[in-house]
Protein backbone atom coordinates (compact mmCIF):
# COMPACT_ATOMS: atom_id res chain seq x y z
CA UNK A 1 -142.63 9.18 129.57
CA UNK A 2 -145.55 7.59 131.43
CA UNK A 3 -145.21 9.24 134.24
CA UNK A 4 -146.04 12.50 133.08
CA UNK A 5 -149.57 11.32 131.74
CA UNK A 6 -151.06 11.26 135.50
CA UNK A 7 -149.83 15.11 135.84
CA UNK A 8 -152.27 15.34 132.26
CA UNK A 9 -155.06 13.89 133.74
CA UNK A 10 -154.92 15.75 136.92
CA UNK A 11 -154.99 19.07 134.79
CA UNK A 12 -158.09 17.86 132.75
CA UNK A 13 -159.66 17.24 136.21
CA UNK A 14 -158.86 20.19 137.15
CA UNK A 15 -160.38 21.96 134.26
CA UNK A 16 -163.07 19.83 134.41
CA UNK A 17 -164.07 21.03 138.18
CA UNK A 18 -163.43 24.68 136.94
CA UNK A 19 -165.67 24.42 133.85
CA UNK A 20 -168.46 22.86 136.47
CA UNK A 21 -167.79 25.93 138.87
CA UNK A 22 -168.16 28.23 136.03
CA UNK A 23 -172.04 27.44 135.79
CA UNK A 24 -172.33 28.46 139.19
CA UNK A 25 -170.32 31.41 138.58
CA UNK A 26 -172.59 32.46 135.57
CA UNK A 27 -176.33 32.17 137.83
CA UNK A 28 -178.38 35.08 137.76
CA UNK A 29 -178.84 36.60 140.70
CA UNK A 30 -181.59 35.28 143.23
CA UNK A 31 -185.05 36.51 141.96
CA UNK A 32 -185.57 38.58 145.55
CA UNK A 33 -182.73 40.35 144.16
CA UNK A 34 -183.26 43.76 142.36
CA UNK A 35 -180.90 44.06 139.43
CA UNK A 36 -180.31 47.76 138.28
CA UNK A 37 -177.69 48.48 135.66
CA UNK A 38 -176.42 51.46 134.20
CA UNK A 39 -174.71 52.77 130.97
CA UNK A 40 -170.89 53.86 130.98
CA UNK A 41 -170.80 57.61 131.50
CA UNK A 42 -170.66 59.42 134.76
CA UNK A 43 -174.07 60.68 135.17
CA UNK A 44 -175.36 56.65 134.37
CA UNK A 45 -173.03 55.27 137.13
CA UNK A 46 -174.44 57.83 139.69
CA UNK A 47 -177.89 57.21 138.74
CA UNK A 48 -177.75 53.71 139.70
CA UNK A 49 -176.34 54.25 142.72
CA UNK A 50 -179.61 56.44 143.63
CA UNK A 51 -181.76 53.84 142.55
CA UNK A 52 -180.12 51.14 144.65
CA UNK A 53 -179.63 53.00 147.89
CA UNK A 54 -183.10 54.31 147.39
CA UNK A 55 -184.83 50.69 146.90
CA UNK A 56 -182.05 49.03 149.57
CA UNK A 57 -184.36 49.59 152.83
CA UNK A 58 -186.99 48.12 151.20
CA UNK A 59 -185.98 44.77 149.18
CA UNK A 60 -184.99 41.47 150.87
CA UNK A 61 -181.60 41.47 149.45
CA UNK A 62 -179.10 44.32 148.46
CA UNK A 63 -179.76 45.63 145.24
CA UNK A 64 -177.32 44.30 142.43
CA UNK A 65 -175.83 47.13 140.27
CA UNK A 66 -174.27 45.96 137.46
CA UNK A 67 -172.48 49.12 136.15
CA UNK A 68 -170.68 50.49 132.73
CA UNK A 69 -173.09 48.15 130.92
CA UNK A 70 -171.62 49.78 127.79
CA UNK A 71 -173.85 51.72 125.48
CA UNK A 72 -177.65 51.97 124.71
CA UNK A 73 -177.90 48.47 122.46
CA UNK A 74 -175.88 46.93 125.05
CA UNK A 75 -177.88 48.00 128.35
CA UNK A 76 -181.23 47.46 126.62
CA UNK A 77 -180.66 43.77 125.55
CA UNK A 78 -179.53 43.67 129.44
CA UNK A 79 -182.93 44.63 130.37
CA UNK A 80 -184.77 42.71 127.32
CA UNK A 81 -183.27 39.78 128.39
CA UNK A 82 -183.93 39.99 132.46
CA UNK A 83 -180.56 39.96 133.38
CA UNK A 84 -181.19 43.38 134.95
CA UNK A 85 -184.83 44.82 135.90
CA UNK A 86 -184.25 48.88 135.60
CA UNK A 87 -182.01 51.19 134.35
CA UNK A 88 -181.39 54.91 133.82
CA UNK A 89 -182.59 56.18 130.62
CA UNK A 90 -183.68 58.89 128.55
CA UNK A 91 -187.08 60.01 126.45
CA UNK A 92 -185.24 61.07 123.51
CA UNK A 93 -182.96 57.98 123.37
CA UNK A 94 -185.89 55.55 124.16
CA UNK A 95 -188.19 57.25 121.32
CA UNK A 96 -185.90 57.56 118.50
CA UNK A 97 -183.22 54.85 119.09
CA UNK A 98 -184.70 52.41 120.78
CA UNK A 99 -188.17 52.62 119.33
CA UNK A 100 -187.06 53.95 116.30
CA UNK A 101 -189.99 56.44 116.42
CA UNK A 102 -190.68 60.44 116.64
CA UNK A 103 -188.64 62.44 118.63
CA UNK A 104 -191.98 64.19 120.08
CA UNK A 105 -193.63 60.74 121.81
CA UNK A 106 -195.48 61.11 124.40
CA UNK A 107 -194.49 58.56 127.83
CA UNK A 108 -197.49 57.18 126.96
CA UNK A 109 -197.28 56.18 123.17
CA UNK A 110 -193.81 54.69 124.64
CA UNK A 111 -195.68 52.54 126.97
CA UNK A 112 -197.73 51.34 124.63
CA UNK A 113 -194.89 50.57 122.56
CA UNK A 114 -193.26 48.94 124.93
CA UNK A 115 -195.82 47.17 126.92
CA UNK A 116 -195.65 43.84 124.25
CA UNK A 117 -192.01 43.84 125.43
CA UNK A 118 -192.90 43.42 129.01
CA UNK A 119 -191.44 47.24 129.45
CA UNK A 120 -192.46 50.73 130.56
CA UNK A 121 -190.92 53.68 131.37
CA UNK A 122 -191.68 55.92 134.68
CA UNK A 123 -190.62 58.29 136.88
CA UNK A 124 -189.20 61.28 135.47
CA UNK A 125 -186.36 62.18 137.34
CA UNK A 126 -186.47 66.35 136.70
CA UNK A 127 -184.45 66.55 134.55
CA UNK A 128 -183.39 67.26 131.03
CA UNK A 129 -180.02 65.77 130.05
CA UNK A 130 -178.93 67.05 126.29
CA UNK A 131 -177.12 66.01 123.36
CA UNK A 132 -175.08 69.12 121.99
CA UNK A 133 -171.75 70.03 120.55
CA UNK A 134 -169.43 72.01 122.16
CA UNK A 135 -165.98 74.13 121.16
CA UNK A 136 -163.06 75.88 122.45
CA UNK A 137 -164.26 79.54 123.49
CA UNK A 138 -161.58 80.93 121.44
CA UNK A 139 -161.94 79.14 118.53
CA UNK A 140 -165.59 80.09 118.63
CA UNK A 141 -165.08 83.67 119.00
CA UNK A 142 -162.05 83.65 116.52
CA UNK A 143 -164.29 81.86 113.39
CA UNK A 144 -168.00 83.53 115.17
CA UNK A 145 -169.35 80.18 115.65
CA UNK A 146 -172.14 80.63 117.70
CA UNK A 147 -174.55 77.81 116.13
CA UNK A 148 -174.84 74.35 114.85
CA UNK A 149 -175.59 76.47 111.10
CA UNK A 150 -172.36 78.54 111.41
CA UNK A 151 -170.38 74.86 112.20
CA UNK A 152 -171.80 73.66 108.84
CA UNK A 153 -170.00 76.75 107.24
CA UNK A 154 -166.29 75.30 108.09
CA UNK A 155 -166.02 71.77 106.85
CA UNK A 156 -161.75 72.08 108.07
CA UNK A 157 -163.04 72.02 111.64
CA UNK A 158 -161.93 68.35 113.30
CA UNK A 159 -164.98 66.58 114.75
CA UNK A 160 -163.96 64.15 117.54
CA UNK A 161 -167.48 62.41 118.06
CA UNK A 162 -168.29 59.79 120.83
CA UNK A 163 -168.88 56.08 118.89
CA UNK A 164 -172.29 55.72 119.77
CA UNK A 165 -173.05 59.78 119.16
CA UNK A 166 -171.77 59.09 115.16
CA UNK A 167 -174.12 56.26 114.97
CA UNK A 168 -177.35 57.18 116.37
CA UNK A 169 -180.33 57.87 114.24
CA UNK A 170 -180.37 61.04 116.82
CA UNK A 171 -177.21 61.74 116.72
CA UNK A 172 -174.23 62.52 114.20
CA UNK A 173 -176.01 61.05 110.56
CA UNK A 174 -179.38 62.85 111.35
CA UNK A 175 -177.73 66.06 112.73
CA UNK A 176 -175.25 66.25 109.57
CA UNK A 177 -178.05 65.81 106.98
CA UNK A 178 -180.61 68.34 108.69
CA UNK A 179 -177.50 71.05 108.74
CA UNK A 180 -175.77 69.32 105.85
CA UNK A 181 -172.62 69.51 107.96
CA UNK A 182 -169.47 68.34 105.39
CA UNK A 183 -167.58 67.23 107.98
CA UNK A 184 -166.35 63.73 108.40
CA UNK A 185 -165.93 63.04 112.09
CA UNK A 186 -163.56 60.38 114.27
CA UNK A 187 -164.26 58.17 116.71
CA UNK A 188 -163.36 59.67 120.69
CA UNK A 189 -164.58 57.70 123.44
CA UNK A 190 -166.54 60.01 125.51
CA UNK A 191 -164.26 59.96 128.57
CA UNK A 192 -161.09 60.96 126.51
CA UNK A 193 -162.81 64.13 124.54
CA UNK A 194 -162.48 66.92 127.16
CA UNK A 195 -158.94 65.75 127.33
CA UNK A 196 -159.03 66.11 123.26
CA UNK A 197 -160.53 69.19 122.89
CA UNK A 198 -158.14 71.22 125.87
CA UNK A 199 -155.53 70.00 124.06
CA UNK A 200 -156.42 71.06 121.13
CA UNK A 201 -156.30 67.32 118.94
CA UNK A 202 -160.23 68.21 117.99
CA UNK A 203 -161.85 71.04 117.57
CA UNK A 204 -165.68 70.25 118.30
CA UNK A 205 -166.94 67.55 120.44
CA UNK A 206 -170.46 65.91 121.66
CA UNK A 207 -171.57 66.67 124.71
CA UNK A 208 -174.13 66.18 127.11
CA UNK A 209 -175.86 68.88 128.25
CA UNK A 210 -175.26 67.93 131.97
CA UNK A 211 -171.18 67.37 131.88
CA UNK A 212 -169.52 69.40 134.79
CA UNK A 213 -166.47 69.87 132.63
CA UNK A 214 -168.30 71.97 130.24
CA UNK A 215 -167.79 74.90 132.17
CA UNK A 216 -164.69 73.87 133.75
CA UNK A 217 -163.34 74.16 130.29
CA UNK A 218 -165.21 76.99 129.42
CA UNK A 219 -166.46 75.74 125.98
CA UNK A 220 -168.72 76.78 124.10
CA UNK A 221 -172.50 75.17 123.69
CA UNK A 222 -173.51 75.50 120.22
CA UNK A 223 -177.25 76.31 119.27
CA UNK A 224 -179.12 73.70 117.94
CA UNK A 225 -180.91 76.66 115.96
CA UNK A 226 -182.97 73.92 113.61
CA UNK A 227 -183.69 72.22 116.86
CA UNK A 228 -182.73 68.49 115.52
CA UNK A 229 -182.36 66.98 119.28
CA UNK A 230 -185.49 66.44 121.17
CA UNK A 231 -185.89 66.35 124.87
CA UNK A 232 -183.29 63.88 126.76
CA UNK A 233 -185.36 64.01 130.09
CA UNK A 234 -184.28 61.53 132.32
CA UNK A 235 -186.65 58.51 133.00
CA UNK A 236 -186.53 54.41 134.58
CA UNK A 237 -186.73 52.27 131.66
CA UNK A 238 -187.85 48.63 133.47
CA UNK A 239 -189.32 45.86 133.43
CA UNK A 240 -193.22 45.45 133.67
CA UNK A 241 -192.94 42.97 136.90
CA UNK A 242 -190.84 45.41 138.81
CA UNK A 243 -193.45 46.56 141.02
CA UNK A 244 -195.36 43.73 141.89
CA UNK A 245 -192.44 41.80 142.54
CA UNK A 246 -190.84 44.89 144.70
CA UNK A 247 -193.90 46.79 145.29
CA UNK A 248 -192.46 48.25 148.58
CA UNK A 249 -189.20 49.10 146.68
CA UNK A 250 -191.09 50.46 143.81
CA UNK A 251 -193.06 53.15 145.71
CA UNK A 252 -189.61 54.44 146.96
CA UNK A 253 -188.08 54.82 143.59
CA UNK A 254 -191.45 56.91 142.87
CA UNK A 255 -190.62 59.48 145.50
CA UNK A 256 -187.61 59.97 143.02
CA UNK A 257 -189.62 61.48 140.80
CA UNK A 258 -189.05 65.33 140.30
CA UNK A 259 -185.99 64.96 142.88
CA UNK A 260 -183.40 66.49 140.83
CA UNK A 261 -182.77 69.09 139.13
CA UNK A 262 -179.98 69.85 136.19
CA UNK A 263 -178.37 72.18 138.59
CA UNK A 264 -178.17 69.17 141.34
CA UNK A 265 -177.07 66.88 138.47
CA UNK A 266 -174.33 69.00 136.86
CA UNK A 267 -172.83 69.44 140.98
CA UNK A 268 -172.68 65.27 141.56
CA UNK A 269 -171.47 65.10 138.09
CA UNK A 270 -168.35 67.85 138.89
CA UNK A 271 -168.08 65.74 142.32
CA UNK A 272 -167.10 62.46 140.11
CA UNK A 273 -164.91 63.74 137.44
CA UNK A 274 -162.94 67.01 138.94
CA UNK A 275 -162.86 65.92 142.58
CA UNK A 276 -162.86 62.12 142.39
CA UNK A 277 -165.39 60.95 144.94
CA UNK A 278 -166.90 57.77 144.16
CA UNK A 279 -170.18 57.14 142.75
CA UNK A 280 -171.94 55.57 145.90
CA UNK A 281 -170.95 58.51 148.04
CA UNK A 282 -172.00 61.10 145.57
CA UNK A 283 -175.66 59.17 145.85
CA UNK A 284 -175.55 58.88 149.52
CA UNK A 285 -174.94 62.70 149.80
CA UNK A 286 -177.21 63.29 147.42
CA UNK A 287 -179.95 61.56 149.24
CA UNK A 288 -179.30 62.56 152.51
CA UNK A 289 -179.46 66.03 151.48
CA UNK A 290 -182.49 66.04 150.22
CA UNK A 291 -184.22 63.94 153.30
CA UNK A 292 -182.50 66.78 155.58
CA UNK A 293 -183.37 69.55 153.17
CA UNK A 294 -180.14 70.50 153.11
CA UNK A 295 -178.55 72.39 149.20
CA UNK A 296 -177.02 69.76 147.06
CA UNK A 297 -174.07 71.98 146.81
CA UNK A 298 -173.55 72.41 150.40
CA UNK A 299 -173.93 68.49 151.14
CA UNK A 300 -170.90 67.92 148.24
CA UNK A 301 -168.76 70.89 150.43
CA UNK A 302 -165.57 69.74 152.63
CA UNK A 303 -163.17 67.06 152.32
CA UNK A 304 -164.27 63.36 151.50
CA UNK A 305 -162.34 60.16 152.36
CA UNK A 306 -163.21 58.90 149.29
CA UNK A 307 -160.86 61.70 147.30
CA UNK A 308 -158.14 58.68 147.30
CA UNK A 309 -154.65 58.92 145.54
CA UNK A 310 -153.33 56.82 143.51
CA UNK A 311 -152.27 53.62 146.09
CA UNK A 312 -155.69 53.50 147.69
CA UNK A 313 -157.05 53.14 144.17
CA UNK A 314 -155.31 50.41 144.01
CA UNK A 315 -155.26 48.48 147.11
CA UNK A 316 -159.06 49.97 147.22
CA UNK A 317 -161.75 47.42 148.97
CA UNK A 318 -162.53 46.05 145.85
CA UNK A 319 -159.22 44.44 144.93
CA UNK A 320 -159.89 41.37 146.24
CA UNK A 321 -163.12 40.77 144.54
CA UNK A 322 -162.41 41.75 141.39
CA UNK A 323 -158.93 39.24 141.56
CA UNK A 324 -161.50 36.39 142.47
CA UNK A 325 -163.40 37.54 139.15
CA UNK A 326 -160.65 37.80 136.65
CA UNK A 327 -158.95 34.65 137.67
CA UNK A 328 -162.18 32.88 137.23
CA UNK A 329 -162.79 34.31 134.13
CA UNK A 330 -159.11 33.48 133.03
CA UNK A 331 -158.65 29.89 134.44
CA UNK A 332 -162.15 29.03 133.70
CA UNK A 333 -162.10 29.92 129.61
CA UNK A 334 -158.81 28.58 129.66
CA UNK A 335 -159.59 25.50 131.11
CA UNK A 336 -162.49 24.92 128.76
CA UNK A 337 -160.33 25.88 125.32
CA UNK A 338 -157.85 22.80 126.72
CA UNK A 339 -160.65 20.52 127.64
CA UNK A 340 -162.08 21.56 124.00
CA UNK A 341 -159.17 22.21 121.58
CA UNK A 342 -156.36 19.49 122.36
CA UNK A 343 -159.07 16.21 121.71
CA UNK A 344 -160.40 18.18 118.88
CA UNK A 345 -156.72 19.01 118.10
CA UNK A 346 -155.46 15.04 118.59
CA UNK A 347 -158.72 14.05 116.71
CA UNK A 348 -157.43 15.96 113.10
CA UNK A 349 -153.87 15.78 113.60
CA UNK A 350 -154.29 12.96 110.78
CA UNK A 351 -155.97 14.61 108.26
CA UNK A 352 -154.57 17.49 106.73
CA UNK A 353 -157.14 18.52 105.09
CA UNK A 354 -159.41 18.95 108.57
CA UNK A 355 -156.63 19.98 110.50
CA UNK A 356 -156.31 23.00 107.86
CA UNK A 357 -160.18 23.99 107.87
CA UNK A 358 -160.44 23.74 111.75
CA UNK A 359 -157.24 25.63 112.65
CA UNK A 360 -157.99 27.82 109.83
CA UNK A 361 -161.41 28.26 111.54
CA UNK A 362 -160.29 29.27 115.32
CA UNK A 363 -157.59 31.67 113.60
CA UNK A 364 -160.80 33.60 112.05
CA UNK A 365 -162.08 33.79 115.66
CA UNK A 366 -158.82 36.07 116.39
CA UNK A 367 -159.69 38.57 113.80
CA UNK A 368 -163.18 39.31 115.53
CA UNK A 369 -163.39 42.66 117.46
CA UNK A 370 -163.59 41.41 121.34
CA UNK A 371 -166.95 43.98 121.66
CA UNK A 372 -168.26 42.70 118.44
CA UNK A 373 -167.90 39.55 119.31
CA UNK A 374 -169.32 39.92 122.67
CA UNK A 375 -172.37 41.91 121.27
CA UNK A 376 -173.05 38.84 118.88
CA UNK A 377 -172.86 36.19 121.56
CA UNK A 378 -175.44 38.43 123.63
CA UNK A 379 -177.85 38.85 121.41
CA UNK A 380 -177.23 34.48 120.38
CA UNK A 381 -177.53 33.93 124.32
CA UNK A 382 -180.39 36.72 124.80
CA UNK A 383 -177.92 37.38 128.40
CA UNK A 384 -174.94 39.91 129.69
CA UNK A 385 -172.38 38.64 132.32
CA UNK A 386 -170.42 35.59 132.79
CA UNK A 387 -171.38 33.15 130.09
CA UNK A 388 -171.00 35.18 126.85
CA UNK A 389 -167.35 36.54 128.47
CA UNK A 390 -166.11 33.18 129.31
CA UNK A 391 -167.52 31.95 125.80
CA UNK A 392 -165.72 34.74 124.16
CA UNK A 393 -162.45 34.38 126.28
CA UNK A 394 -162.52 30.31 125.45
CA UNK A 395 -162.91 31.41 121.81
CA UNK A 396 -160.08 33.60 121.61
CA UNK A 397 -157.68 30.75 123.94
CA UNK A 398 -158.57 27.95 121.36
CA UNK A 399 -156.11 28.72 118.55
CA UNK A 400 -152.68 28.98 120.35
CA UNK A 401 -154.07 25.66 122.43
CA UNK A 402 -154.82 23.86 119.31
CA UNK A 403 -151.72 25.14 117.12
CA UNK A 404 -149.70 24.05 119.92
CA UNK A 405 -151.22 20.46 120.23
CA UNK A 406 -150.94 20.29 116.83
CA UNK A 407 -147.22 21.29 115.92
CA UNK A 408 -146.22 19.10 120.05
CA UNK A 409 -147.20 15.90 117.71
CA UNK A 410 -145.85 16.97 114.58
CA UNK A 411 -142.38 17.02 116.40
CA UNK A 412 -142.70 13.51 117.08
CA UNK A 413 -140.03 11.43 114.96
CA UNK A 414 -141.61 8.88 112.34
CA UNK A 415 -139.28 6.56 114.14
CA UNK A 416 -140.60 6.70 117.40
CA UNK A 417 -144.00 5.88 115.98
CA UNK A 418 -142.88 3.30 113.93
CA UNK A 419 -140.72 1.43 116.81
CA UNK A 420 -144.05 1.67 118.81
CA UNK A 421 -146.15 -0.02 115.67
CA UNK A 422 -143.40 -2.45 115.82
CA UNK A 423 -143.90 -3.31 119.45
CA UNK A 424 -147.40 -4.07 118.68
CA UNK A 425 -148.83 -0.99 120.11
CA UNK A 426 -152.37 -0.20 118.72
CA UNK A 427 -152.46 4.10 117.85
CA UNK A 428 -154.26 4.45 121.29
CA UNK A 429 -151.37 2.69 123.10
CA UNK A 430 -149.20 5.28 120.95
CA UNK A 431 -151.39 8.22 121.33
CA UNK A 432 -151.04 7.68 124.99
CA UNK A 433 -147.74 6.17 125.70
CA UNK A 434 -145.51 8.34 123.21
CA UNK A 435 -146.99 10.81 121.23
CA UNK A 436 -148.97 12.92 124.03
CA UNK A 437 -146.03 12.82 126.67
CA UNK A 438 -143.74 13.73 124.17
CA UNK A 439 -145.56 16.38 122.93
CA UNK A 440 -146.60 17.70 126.23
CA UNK A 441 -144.08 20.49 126.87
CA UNK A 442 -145.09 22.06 123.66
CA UNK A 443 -149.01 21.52 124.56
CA UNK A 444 -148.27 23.29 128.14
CA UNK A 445 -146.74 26.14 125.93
CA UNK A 446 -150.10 26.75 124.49
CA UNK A 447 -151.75 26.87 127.11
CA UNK A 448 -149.14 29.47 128.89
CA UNK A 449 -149.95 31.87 125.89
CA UNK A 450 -153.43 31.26 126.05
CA UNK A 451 -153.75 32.22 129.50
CA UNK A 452 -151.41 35.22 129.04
CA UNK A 453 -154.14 36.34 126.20
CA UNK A 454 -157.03 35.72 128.63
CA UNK A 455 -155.56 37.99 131.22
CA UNK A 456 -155.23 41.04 129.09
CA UNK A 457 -158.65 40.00 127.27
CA UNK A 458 -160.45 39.51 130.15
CA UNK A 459 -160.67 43.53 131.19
CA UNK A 460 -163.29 43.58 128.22
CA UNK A 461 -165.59 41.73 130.02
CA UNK A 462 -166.59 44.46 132.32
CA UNK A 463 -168.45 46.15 129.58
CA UNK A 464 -171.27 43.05 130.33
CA UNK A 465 -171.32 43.46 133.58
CA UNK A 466 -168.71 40.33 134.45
CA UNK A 467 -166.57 42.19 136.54
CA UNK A 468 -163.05 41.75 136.40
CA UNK A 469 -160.14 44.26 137.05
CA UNK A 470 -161.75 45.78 133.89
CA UNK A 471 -164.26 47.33 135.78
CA UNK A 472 -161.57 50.05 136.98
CA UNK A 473 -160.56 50.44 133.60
CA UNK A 474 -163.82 50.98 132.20
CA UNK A 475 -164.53 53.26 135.05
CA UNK A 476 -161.17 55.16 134.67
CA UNK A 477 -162.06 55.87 130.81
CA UNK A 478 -165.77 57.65 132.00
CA UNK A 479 -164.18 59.66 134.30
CA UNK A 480 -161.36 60.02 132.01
CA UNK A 481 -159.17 59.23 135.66
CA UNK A 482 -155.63 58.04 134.67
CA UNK A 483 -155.28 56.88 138.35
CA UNK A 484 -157.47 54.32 138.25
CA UNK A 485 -156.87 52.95 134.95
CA UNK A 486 -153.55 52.31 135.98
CA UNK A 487 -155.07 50.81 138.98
CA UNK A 488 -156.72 48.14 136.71
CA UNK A 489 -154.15 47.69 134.19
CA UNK A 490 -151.16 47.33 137.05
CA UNK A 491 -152.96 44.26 138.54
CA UNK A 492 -153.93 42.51 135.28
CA UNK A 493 -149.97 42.88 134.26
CA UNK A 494 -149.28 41.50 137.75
CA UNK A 495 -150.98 38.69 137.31
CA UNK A 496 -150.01 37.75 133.96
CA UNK A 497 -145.91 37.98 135.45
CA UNK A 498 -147.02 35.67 137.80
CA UNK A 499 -148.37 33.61 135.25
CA UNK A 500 -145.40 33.28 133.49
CA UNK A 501 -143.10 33.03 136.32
CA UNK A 502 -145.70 29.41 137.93
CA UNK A 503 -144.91 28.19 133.78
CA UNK A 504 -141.53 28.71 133.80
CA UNK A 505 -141.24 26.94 136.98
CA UNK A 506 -143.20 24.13 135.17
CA UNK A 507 -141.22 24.09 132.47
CA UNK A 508 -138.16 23.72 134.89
CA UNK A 509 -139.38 20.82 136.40
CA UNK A 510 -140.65 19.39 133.07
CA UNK A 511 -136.55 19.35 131.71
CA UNK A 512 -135.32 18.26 134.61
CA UNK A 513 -137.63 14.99 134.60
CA UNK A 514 -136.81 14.51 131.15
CA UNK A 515 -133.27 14.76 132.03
CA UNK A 516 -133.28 12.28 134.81
């Protein structure tokens, strides 16, 4: 039995190493380092690839884009917090739901506002990117639904609203009481609705003004006829010591200012979600276009390597990356859940009573929404990235760790223990000598589920910016691109079969010592 206590202690060094590597995996980027992030829609992710190739000549390092940063709360705590210095963002949003004041302030009452925060906004982009809602042509014609009024006039109509579009101060609960709208709408995540509403499983949907597939679709733009949304016009939302730490950097991103156009935005949109070019080509084009004075629309013309099927979305550049990043997040959390839960688990194995209140404990972390949870943990930390995912991922691999632990000792016979008391062992001596190997298979079961949790859980931590093979997912449901969520799901199931198969081989050689 003694012999399989030095494999133990190996693993806790192991997991000891990986929790030390997991502070190094978790530093901020170096301060030379301009951080820009961006919010998870298509127009957001091409944004920040203009800001990044425009500031690259001109900054030390290569710009760090952290994309799909999730939605508004989520990217502004990111920039609150200095874990990114700029972002894409919008007048209207910054007024009303991040200031929480009137839709018709001026840039400069928001600099004022913001200024205590160690924020300001500059350099309007040109141009103007709407909230609206939007319907099937026919459905429009058929019912003469031509404004946001005549919508109010059907409460049978099925609303399939964007999450953060229901609850904005801006957006679904100030637009349903100025038009006293009955209807009662359901959550769509923006990527999916265009799918929705062709196919006829909603009837209206939001919108932004900007979307290429409006027209592609051919729906309808309803009139905001009591003109409830103000002006979305596109703006950098950063942080005060931007310039003066990246002054050279800074006076490029000004010569953005003006530079395009809704026309231009709508054609790199259509580029990303009906042709599938990538978002760092789209912004290369874009800005090469403009230095040559050539049309946007004739720079986004002729065939592009970066229209990829489906197998060079998957063995894409980036595969190897984002494999480093989701086994670190997975081993890492894992390793800090064993290193955590089977002392704590040893420690109230005796007492019922504790045993019951801390198991019961890490069994109410499972019932906390992964986003929730990782939107609590960022605003506790005041940071987005590594550290609040791998806190959240050890959270969630605690429980089957610790139940494990628990129930591995529990199968040890009275009458092992009590021929070990009899040999004058002290409970140390038994702890170490016949409870723990005995109960080790059981304790190496745990911690084969809780690393087959941590792989599927871990594609939520590219909504902070921690990479991940969630980032293709996360992508793939903005551009709505089946391809490449299958690109990032394939992987992460990949991964978690060869997970199981390096256990079961474990296990193997776990019965066969026994056995000998």
């Amino acid at each position: 039995m003694t012999r399989r206590l030095p494999a133990l202690a190996a693993c806790c060094i192991a997991l000891v190493l990986a929790a030390v590597s997991s502070f190094a995996l978790a530093a901020p980027p170096a301060h030379d380092t301009l951080r820009i992030g961006s919010k998870r829609f298509t127009e957001s992710y091409i944004l920040a690839q203009v800001l990044a190739q425009t500031a690259a000549p001109h900054t030390p390092t290569p710009p760090s884009v952290l994309q799909g940063l999730g939605n508004t709360a989520i990217v502004y705590e990111a920039l609150r917090s200095g874990s990114i210095d700029l972002y894409p963002e919008y007048v209207g949003t910054i007024s009303q739901e991040i200031l929480k004041g009137d839709a018709a302030m001026t840039t400069q009452a928001m600099n004022a506002a913001l200024a205590p925060l160690g924020l300001g906004v500059a350099v309007p982009l040109g141009f103007n990117d709407g909230y609206a809602l939007a319907m099937r042509e026919d459905t429009a014609q058929r019912l003469g639904i031509s404004s946001l009024s005549d919508l109010a006039k059907h409460p049978e109509l099925k609303l399939g609203l964007s999450n953060e579009f229901i609850g904005r101060a801006d957006g679904w609960r100030g637009l349903a009481q100025r038009y006293g709208a009955p209807q009662v709408p359901v959550a769509l995540d923006h990527g999916l609705a265009y799918d929705a509403i062709a196919q006829k499983q909603v009837d209206v949907i939001d919108i932004y003004t900007t979307d290429a597939k409006i027209g592609h679709l051919g729906l309808r733009v309803l009139k905001d006829d009591q003109a409830h949304f103000p002006r979305y016009d596109a703006v950098l939302l950063y942080r005060l010591d931007v310039p003066t730490r990246f002054p050279q950097a800074w006076a490029a991103l000004q010569k953005l200012s003006g530079s395009i156009d809704e026309n231009a935005m709508i054609a790199m949109n259509a580029r990303a979600e009906l042709q599938g070019v990538a978002f760092d080509v789209i912004a290369r084009d874009h800005l090469a276009a403009k230095a040559g004075g050539v049309s946007i629309a004739a720079a986004g013309t002729g065939a592009d390597p970066s229209q990829r099927g489906f197998w060079a979305k998957l063995f894409g550049p980036d595969l190897a990356r984002l494999t480093r990043q989701h086994l670190a997040l997975t081993l890492i959390s894992v390793g800090l859940a064993a290193l955590i839960g089977i002392p704590l688990a040893v420690w109230v194995f005796p007492h019922p009573r504790l045993r019951a209140l801390v198991l019961g404990a890490t069994g109410l972390m499972q019932t906390v929404p992964s986003l929730a949870l990782l939107a609590m943990l960022i605003s506790l930390m005041g940071v987005i990235g590594t550290m609040p995912a791998l806190i959240a991922l050890m959270l969630y691999a605690l429980l089957p760790i610790m139940r494990n632990t628990v129930a591995g000792l529990n199968e040890v016979s009275p009458g092992l223990r009590l021929a070990g008391q009899a040999l004058g062992m002290t409970s140390g001596q038994r702890l170490r000598h016949i409870e723990l190997p005995l109960a080790l298979p059981t304790i190496v079961a745990g911690v084969r589920t809780a690393i087959a949790i941590a792989i599927g859980t871990a594609t939520i931590a590219a909504f902070i910016g921690a990479g991940g093979y969630g980032e293709r997912i996360v992508t793939g449901l903005a551009l709505n691109d089946g391809q490449l969520l299958l690109a990032g799901a394939l992987p992460a199931t990949l991964l978690a079969l060869l997970s199981e198969a390096l256990f079961e081989g474990v296990e193997r050689l776990m019965r066969r010592r026994r056995a000998g």
